[in-house]
Protein backbone atom coordinates (compact mmCIF):
# COMPACT_ATOMS: atom_id res chain seq x y z
CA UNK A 1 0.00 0.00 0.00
CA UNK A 2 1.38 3.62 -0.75
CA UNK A 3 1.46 5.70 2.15
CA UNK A 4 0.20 9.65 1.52
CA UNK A 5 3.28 11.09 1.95
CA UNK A 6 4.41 9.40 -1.28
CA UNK A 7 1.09 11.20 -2.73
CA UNK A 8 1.93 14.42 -1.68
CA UNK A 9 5.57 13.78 -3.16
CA UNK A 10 4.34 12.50 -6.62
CA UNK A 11 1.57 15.32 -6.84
CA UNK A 12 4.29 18.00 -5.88
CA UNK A 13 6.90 16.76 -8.93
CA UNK A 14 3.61 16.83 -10.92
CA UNK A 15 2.91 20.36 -10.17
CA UNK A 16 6.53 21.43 -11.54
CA UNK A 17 6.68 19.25 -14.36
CA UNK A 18 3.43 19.84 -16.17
CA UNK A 19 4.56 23.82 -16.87
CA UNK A 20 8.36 22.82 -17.76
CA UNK A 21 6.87 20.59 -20.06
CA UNK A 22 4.49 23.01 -21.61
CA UNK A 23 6.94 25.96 -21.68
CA UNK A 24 9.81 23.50 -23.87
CA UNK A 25 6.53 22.87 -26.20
CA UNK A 26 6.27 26.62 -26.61
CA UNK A 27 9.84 27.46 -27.15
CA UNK A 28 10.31 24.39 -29.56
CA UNK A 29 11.50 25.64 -33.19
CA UNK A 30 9.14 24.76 -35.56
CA UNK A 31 11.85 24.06 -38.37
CA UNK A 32 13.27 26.51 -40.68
CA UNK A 33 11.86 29.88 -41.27
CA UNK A 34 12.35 31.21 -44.95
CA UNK A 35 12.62 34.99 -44.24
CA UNK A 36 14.94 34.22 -40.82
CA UNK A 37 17.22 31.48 -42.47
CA UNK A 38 16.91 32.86 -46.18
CA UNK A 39 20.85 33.19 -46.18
CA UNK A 40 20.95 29.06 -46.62
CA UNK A 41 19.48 29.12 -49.59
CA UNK A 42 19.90 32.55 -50.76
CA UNK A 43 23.36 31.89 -53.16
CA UNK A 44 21.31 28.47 -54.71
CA UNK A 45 18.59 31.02 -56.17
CA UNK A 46 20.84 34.45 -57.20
CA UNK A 47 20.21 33.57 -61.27
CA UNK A 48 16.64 33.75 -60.96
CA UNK A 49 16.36 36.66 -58.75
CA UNK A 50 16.59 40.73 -59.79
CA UNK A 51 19.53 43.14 -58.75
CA UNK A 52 19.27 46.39 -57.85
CA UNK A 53 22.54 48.51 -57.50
CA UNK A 54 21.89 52.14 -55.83
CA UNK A 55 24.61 54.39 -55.80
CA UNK A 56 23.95 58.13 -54.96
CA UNK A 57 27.62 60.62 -55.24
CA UNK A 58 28.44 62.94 -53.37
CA UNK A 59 27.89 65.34 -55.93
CA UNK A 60 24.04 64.15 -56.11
CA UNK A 61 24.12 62.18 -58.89
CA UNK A 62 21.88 58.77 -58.35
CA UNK A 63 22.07 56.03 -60.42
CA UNK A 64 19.77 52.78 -60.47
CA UNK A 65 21.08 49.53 -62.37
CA UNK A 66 18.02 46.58 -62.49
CA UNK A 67 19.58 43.68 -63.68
CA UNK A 68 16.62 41.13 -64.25
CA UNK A 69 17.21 37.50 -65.19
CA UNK A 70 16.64 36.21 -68.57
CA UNK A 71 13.08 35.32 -67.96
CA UNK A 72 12.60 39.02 -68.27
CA UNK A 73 13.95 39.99 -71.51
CA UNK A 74 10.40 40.04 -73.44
CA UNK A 75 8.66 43.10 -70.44
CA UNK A 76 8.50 46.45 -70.90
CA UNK A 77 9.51 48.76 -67.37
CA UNK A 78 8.09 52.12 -68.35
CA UNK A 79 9.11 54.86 -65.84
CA UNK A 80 10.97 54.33 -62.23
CA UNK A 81 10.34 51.17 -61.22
CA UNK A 82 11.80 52.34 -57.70
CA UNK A 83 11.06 54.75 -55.77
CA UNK A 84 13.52 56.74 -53.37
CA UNK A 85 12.28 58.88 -50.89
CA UNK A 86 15.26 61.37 -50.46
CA UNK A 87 15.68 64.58 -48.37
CA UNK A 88 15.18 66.83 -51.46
CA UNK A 89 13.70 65.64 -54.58
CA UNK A 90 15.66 64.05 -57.58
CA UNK A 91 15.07 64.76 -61.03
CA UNK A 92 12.72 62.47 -63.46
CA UNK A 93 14.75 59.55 -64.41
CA UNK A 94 14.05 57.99 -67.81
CA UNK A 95 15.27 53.87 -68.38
CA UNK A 96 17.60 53.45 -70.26
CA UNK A 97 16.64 49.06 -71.43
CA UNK A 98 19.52 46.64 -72.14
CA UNK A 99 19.27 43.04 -73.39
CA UNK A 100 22.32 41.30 -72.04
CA UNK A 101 23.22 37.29 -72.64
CA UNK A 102 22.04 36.77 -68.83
CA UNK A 103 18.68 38.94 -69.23
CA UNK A 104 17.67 42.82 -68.98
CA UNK A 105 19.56 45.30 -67.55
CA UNK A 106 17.51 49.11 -66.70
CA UNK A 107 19.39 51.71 -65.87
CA UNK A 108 18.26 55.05 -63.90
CA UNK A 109 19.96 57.83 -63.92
CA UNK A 110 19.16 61.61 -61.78
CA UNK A 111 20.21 64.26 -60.39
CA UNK A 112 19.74 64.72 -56.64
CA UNK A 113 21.93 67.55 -55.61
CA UNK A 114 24.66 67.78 -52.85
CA UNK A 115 23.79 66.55 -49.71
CA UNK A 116 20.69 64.60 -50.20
CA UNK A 117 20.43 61.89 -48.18
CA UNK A 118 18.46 58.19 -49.25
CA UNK A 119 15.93 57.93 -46.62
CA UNK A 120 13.73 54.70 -48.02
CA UNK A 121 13.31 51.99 -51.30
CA UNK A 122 10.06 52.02 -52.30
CA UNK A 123 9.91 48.73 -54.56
CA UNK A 124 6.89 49.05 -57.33
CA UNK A 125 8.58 46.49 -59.72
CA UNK A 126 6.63 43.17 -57.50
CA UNK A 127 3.63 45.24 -58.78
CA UNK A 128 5.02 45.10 -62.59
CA UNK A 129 6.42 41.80 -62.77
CA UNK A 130 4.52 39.70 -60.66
CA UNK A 131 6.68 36.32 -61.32
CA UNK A 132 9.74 38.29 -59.71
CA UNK A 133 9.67 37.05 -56.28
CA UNK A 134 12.97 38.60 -55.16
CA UNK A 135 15.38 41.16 -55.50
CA UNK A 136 19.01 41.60 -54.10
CA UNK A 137 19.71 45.59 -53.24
CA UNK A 138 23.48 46.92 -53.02
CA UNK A 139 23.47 50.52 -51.77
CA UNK A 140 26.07 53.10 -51.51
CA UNK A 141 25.98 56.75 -50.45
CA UNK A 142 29.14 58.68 -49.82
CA UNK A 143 28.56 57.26 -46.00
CA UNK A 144 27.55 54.24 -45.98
CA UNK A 145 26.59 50.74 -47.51
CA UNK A 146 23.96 48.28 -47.41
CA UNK A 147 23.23 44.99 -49.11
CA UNK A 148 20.03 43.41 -48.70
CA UNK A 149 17.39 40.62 -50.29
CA UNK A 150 13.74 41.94 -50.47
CA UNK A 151 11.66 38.76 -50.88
CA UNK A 152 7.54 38.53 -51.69
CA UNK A 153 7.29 36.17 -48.95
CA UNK A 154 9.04 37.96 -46.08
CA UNK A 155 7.66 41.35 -44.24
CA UNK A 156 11.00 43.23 -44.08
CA UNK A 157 13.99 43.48 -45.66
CA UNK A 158 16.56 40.17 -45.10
CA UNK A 159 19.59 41.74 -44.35
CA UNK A 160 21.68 38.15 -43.95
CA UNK A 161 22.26 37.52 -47.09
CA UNK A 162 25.77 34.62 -46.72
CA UNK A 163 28.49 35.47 -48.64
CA UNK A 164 28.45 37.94 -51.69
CA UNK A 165 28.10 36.27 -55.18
CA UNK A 166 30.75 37.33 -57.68
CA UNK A 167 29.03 36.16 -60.67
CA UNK A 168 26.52 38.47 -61.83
């Protein structure tokens, strides 16, 4: 027969183990999140993804390069694809369309004046070319510079990208 005392000793161990065990479910990882991990797989997909190379001089002069894979050489961008919100405004910039051997390359050139400063990418071209799903963004300004993926399926920018392809 099992005395009470043993009751009291099994119902305490009960008591504490019944939380820990529900607070390791909560804290489990689920697998692999896309947006969070996207820097595994991020080098396997950089020939079917877009490039966009942002460079703004310290004299104010902003250029734009869209490099799109080849299963983009058939669409027609008309206008800024990208928008740039900037401390002062920058002057209309007209494409200027490129067919390469690895797909379309759009080029964007204004004039921003001294001093501007980039403040945000506002990315329009998901809305034009639907089957693009991502797009790699290299920045430069005379102070800093930023490299980041901007995927459909992820809410912000994926800043861990792996290590930089050379190949483009």
């Amino acid at each position: 027969m099992i005395r009470p005392s043993t009751f009291r000793v099994i119902g305490r161990l009960l008591l504490l183990a019944v939380p820990s065990v529900g607070t390791v479910a909560c804290v489990q990882d689920n697998g692999a999140d896309f947006c969070r991990d996207h820097h595994l797989v991020h080098n396997d997909h950089i020939d079917s993804i877009g490039h966009l190379t942002v460079d703004l001089t310290a004299t104010g002069r902003l250029t734009k390069e869209l490099r799109l894979p080849a299963a983009f050489t058939d669409v027609e961008l008309a206008g800024d694809v990208f928008g740039l919100q900037t401390d002062a405004d920058c002057t209309a910039a007209d494409p200027m369309v490129r067919q390469t051997s690895s797909g379309l390359v759009v080029t964007f050139e204004s004039d921003c004046g001294e001093a501007n400063r980039l403040r945000q990418l506002d990315v329009s071209v998901f809305d034009l070319l639907p089957e693009l799903e991502e797009i790699e963004v290299s920045m430069s300004t005379p102070v800093t510079q930023k490299r980041f993926a901007i995927n459909r399926q992820c809410e912000s920018p994926i800043f861990r990208l792996g290590r930089r392809n050379t190949q483009q």
